[in-house]
PDB file of N, CA and C in Angstrom:
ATOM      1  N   UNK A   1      90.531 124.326 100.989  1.00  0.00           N
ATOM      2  CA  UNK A   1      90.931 122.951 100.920  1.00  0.00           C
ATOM      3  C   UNK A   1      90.578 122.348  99.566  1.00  0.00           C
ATOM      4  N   UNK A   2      90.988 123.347  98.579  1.00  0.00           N
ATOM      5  CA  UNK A   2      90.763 122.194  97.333  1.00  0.00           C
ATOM      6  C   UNK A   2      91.009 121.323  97.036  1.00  0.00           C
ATOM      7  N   UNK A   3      92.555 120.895  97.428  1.00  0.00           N
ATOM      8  CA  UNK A   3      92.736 119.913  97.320  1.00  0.00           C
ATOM      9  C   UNK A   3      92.307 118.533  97.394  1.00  0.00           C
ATOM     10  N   UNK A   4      91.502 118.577  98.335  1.00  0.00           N
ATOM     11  CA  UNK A   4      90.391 117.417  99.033  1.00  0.00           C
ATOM     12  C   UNK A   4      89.230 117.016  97.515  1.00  0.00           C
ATOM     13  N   UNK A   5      89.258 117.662  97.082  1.00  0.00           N
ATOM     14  CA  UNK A   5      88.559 117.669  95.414  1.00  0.00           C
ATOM     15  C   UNK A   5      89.668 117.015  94.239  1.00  0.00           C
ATOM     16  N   UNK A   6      91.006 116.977  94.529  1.00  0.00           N
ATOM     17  CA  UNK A   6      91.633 116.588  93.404  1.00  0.00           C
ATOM     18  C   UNK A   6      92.757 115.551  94.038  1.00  0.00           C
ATOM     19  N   UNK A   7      91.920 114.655  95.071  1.00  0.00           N
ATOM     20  CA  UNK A   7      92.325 113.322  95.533  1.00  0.00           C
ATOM     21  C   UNK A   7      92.817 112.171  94.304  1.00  0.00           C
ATOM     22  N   UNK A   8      91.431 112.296  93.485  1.00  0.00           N
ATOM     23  CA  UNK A   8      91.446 110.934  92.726  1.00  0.00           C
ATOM     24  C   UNK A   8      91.818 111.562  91.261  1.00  0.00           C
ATOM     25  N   UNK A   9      92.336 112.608  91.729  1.00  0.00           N
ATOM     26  CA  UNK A   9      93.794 112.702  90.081  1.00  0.00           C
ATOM     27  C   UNK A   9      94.997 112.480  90.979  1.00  0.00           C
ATOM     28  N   UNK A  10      95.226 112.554  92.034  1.00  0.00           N
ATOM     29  CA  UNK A  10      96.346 112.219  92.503  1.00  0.00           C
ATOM     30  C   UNK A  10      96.724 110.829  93.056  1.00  0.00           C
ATOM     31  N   UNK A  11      95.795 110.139  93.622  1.00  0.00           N
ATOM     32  CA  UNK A  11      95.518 109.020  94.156  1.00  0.00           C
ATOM     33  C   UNK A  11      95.070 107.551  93.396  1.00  0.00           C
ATOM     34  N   UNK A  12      95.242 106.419  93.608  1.00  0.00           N
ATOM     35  CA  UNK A  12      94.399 105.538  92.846  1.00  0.00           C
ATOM     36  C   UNK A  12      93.491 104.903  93.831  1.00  0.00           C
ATOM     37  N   UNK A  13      94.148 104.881  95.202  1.00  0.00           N
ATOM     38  CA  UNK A  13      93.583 104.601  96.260  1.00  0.00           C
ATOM     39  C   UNK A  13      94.110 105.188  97.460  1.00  0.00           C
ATOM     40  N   UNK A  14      92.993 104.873  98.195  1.00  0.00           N
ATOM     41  CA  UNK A  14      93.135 105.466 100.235  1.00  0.00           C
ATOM     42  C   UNK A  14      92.676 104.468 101.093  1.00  0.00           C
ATOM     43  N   UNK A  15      93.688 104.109 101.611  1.00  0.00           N
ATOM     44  CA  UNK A  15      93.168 102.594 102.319  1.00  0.00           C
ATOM     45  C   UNK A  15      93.684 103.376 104.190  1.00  0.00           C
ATOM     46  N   UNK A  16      92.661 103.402 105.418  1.00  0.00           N
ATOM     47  CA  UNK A  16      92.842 103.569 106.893  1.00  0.00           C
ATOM     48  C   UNK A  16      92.683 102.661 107.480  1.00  0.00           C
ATOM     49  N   UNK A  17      93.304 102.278 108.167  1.00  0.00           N
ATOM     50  CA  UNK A  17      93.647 100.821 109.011  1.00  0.00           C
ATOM     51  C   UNK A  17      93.538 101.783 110.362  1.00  0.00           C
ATOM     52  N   UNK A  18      93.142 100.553 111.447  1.00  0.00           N
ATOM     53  CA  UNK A  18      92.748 101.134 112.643  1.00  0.00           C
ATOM     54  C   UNK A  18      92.073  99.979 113.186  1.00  0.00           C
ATOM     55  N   UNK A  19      92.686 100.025 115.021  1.00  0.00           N
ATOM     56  CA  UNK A  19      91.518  98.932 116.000  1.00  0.00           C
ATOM     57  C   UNK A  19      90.074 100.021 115.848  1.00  0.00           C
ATOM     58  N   UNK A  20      89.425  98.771 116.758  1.00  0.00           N
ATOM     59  CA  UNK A  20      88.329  99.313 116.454  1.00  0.00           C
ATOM     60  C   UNK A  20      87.970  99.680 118.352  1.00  0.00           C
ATOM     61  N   UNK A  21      88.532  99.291 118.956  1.00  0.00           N
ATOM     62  CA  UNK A  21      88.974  99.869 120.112  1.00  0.00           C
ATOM     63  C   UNK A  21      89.896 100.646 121.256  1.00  0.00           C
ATOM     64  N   UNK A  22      90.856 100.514 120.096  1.00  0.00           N
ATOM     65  CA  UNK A  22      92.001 101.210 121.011  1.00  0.00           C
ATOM     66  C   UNK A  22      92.383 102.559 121.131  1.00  0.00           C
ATOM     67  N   UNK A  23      93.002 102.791 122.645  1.00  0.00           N
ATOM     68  CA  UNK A  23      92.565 104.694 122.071  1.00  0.00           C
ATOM     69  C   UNK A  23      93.321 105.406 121.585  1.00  0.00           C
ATOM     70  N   UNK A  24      94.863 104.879 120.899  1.00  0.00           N
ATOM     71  CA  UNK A  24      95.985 105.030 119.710  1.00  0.00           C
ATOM     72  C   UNK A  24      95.312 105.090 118.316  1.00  0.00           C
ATOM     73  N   UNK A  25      94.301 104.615 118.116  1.00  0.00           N
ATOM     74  CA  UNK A  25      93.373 104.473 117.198  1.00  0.00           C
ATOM     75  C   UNK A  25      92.383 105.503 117.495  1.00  0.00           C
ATOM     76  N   UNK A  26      91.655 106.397 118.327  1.00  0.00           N
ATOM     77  CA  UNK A  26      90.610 107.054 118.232  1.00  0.00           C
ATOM     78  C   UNK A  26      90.532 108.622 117.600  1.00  0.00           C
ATOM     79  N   UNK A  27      91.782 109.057 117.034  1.00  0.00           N
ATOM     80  CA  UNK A  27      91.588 110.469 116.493  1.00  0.00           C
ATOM     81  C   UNK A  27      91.821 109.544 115.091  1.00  0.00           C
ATOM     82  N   UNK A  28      92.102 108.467 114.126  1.00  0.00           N
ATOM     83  CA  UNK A  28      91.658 107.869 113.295  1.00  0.00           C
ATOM     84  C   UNK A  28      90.497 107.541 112.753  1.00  0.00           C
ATOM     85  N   UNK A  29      89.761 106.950 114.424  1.00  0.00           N
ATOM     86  CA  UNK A  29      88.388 106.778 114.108  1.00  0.00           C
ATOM     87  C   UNK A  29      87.322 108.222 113.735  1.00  0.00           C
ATOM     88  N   UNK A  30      87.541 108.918 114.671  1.00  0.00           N
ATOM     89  CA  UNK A  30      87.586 110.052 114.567  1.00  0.00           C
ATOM     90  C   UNK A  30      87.635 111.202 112.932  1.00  0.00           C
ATOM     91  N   UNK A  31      88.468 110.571 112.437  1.00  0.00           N
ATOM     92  CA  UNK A  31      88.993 111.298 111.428  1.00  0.00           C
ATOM     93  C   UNK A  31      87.922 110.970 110.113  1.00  0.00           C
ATOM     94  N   UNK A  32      87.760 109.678 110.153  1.00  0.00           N
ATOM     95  CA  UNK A  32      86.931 108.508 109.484  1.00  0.00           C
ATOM     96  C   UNK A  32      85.241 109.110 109.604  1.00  0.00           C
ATOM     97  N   UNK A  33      85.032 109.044 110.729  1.00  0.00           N
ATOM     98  CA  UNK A  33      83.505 109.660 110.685  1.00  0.00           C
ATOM     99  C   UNK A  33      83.479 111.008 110.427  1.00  0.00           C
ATOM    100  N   UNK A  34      84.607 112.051 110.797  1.00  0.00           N
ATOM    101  CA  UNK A  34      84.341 113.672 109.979  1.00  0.00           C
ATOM    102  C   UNK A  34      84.245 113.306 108.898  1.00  0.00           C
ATOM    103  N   UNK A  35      85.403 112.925 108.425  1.00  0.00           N
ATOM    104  CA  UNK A  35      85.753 113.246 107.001  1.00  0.00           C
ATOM    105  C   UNK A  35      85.087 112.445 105.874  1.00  0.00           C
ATOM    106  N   UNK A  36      84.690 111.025 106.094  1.00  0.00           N
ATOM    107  CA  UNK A  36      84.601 110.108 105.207  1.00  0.00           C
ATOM    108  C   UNK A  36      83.774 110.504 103.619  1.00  0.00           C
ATOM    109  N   UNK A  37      82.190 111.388 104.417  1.00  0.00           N
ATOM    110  CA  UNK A  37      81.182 111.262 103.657  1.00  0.00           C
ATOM    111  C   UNK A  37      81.904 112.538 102.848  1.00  0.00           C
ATOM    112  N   UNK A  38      82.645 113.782 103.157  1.00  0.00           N
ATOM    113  CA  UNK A  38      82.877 114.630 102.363  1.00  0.00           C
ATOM    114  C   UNK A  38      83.975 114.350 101.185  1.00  0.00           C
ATOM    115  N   UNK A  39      84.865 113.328 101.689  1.00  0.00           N
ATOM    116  CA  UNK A  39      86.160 113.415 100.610  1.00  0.00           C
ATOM    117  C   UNK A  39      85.615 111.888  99.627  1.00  0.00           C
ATOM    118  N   UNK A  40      84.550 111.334  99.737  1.00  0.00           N
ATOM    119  CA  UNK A  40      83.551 110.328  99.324  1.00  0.00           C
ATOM    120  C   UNK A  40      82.604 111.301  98.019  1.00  0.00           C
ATOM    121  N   UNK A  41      82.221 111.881  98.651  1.00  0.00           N
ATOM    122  CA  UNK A  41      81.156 113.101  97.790  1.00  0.00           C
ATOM    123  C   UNK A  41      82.210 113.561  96.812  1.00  0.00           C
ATOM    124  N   UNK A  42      83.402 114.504  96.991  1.00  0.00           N
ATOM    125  CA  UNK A  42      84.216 115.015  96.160  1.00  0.00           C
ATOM    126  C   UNK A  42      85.095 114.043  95.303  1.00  0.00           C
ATOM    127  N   UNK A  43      84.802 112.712  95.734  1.00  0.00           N
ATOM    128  CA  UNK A  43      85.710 112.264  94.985  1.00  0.00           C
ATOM    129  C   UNK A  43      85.257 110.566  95.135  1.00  0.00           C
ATOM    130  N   UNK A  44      84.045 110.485  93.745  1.00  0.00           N
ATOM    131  CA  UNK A  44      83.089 109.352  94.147  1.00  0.00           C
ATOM    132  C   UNK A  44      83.920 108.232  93.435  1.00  0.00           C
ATOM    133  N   UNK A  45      84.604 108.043  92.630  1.00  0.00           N
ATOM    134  CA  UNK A  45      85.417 107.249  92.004  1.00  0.00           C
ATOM    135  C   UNK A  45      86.316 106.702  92.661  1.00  0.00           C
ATOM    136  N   UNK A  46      86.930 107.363  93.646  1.00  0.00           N
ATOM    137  CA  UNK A  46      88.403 107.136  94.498  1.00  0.00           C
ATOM    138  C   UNK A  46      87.820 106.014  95.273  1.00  0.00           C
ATOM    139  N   UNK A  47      88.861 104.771  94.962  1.00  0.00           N
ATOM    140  CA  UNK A  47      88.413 103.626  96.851  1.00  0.00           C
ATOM    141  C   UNK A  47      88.774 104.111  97.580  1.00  0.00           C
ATOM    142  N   UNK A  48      87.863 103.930  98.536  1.00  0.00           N
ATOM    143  CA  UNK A  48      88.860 104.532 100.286  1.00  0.00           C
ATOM    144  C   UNK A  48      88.089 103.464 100.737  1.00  0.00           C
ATOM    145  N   UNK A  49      88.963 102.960 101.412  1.00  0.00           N
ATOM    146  CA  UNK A  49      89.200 101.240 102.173  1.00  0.00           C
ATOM    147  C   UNK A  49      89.566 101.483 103.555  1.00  0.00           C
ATOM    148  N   UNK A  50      88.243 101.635 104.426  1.00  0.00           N
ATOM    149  CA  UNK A  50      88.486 101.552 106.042  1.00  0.00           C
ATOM    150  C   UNK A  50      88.810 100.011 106.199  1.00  0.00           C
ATOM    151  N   UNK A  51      89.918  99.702 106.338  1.00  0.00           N
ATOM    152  CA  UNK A  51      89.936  98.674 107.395  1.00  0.00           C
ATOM    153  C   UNK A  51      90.222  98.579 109.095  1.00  0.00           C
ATOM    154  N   UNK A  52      89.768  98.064 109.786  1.00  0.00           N
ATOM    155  CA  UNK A  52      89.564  97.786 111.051  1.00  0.00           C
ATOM    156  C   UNK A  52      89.718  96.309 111.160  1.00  0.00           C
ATOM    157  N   UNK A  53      90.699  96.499 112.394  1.00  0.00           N
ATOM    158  CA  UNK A  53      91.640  95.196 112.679  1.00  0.00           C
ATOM    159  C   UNK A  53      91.821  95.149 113.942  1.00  0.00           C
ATOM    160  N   UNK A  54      91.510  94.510 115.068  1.00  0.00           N
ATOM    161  CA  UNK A  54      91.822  94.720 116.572  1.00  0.00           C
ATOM    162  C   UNK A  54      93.449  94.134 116.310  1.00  0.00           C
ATOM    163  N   UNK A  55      93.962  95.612 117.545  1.00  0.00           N
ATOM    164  CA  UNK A  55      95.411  95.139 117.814  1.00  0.00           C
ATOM    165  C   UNK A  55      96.070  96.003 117.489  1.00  0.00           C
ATOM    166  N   UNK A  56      95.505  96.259 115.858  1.00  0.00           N
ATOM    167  CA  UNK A  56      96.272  97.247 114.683  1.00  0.00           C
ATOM    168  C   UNK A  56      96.710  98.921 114.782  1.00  0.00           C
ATOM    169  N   UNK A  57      98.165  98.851 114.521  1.00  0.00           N
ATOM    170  CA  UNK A  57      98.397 100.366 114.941  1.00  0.00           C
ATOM    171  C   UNK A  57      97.531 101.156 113.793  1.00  0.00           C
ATOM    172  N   UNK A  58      97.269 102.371 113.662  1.00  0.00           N
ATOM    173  CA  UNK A  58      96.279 103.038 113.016  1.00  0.00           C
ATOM    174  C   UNK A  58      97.583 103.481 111.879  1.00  0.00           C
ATOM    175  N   UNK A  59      97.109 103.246 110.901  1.00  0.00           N
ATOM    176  CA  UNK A  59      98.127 103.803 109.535  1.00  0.00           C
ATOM    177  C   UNK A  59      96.982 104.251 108.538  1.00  0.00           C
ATOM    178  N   UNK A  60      97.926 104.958 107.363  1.00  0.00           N
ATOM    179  CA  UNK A  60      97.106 105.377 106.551  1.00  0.00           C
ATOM    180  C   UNK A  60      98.188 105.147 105.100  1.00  0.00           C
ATOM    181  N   UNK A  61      97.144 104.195 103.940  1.00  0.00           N
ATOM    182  CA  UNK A  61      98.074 104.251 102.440  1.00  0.00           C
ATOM    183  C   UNK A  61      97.233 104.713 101.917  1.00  0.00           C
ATOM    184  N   UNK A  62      98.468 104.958 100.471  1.00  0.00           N
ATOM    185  CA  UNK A  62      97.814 105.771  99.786  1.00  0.00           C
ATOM    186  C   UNK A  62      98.489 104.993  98.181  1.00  0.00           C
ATOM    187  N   UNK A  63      98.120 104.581  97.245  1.00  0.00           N
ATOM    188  CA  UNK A  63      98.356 104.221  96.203  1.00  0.00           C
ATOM    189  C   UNK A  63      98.346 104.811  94.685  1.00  0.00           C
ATOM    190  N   UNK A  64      99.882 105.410  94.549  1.00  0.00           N
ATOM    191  CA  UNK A  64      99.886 106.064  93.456  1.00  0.00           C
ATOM    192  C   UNK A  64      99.826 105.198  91.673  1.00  0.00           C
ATOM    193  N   UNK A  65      99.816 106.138  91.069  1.00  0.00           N
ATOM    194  CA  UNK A  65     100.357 105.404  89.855  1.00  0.00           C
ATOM    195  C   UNK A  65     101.101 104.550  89.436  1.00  0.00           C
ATOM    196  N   UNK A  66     101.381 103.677  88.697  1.00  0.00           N
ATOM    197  CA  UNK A  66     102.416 102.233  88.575  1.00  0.00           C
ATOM    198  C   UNK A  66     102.442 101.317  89.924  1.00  0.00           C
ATOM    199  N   UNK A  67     101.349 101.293  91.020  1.00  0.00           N
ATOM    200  CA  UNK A  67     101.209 100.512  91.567  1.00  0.00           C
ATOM    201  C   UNK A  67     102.114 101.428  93.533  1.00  0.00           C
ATOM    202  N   UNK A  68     102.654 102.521  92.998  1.00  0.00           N
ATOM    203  CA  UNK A  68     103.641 102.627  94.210  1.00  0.00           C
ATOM    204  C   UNK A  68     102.677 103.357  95.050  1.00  0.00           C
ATOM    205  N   UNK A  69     103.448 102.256  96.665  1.00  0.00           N
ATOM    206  CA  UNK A  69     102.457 103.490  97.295  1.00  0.00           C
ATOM    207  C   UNK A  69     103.270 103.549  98.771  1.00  0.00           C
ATOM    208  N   UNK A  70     102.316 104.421  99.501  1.00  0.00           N
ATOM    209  CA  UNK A  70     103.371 105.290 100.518  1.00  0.00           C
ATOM    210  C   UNK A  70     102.195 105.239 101.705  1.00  0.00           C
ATOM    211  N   UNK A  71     102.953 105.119 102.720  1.00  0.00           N
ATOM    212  CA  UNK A  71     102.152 104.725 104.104  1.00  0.00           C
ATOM    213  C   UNK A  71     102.810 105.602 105.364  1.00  0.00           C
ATOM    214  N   UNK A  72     101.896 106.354 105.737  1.00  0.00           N
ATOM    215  CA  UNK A  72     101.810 106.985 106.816  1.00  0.00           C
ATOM    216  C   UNK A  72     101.171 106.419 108.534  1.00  0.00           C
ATOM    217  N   UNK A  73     102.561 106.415 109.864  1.00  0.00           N
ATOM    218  CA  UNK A  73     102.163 106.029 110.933  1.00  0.00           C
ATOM    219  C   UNK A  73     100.651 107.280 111.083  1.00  0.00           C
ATOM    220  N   UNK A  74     100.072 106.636 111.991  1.00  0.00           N
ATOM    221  CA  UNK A  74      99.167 107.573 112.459  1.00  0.00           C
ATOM    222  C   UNK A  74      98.998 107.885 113.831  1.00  0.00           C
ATOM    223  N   UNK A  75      99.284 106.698 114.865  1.00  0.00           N
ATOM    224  CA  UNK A  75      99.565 106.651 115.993  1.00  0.00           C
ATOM    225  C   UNK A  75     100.296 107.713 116.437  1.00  0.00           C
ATOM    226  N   UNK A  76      99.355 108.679 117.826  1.00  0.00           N
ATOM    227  CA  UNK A  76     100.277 109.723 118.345  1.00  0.00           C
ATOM    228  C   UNK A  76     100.119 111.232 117.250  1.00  0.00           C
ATOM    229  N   UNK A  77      98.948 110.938 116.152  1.00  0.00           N
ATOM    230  CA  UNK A  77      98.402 111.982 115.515  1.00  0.00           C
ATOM    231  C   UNK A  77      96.858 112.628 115.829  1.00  0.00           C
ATOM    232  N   UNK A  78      96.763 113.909 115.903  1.00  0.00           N
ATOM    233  CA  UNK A  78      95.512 114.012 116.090  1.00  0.00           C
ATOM    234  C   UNK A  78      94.895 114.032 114.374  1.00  0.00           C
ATOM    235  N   UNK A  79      93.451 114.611 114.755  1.00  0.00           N
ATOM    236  CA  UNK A  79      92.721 114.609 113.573  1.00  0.00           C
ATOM    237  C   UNK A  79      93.351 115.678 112.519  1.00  0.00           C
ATOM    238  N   UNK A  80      93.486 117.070 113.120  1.00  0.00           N
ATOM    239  CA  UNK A  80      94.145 117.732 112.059  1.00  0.00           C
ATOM    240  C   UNK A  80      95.542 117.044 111.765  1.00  0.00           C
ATOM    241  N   UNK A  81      95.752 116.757 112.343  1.00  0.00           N
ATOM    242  CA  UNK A  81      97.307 116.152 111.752  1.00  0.00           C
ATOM    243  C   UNK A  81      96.884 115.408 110.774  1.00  0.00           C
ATOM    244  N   UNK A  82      96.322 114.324 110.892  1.00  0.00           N
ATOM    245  CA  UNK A  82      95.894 113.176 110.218  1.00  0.00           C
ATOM    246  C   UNK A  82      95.397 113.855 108.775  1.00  0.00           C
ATOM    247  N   UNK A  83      94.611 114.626 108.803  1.00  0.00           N
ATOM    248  CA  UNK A  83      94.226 115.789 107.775  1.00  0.00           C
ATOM    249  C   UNK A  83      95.424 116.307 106.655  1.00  0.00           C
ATOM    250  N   UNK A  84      96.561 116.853 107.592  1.00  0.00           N
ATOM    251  CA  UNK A  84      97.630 117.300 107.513  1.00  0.00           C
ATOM    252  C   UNK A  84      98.259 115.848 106.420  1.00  0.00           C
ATOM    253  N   UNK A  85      98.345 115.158 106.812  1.00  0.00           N
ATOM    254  CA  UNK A  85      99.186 113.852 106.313  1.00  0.00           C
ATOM    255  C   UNK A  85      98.658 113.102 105.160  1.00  0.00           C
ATOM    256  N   UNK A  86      96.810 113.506 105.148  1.00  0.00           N
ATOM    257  CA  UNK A  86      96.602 113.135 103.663  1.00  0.00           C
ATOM    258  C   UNK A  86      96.384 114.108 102.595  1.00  0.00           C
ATOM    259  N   UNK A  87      96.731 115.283 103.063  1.00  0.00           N
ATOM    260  CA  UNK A  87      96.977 116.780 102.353  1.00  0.00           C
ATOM    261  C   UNK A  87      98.242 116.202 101.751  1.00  0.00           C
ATOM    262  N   UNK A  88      99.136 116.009 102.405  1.00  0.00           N
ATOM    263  CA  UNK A  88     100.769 115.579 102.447  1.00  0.00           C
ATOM    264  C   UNK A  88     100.724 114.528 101.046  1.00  0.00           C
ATOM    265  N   UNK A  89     100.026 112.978 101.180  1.00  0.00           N
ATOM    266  CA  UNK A  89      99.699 112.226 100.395  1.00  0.00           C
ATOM    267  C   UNK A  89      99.602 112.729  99.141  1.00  0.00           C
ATOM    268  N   UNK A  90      98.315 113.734  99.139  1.00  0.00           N
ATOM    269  CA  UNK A  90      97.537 113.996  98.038  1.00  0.00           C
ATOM    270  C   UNK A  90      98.786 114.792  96.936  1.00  0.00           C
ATOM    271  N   UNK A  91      99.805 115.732  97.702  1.00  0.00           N
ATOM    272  CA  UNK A  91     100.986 116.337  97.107  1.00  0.00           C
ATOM    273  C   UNK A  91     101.665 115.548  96.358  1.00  0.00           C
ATOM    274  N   UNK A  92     102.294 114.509  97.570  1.00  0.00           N
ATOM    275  CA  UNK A  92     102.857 113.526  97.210  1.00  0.00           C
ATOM    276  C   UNK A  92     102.431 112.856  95.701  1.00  0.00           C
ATOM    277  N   UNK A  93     101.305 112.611  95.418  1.00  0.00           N
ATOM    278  CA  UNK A  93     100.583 111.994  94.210  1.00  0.00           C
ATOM    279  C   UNK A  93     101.012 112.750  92.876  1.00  0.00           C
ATOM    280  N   UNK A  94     100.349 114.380  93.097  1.00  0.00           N
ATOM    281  CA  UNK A  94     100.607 115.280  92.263  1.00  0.00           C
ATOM    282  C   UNK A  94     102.085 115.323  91.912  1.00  0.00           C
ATOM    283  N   UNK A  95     103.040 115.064  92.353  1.00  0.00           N
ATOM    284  CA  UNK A  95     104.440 115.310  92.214  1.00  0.00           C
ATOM    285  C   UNK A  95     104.614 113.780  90.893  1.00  0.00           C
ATOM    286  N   UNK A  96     103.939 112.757  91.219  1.00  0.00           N
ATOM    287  CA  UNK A  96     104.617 111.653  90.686  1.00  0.00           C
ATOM    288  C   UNK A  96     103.339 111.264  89.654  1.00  0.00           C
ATOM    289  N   UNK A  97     102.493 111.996  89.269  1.00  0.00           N
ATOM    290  CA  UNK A  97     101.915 112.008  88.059  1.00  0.00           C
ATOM    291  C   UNK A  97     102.142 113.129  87.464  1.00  0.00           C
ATOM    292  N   UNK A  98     102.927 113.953  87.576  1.00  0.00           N
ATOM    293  CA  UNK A  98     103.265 115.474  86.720  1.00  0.00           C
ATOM    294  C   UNK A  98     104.312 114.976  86.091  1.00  0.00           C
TER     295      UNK A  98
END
């Protein structure tokens, strides 16, 4: 998973939205407490912006270069998926800073 190391050449930001109770939201929450402290460690520069919002379907952005950015549903994903989708992101980045 190198990639998870070359977030914040691809990324400018990672913003996860999510209730903080709902259970459409819990492989988010989920995802948030595996992952946070490791892709934090590899990549101490990058914002990553949990927000938590009651109500809120669970999404995930991601903010490339020149301001553009791209947002993934999350609802109805598990954790590897969710994994899967900011693997996806992180591509996504690499494509539009090359």
């Amino acid at each position: 998973m190198a990639w998870r190391s070359q977030l914040s050449r691809n990324l400018k930001e990672l913003r996860i939205l999510f209730c903080q109770k709902s259970p459409s939201s819990a492989p988010a929450r989920s995802f948030v407490e595996n992952n946070y402290k490791d892709l934090k460690t590899l990549n101490p520069k990058l914002p990553i912006l949990i927000r938590e919002c009651s109500g809120i379907e669970p999404q995930m952005w991601a903010r490339f270069d020149m301001g553009v950015e791209r947002g993934i549903r999350l609802e109805g994903l598990s954790e590897p998926q969710i994994l899967k989708a900011l693997e996806d992101l992180a591509k996504a980045g690499a494509s539009t800073t090359a």
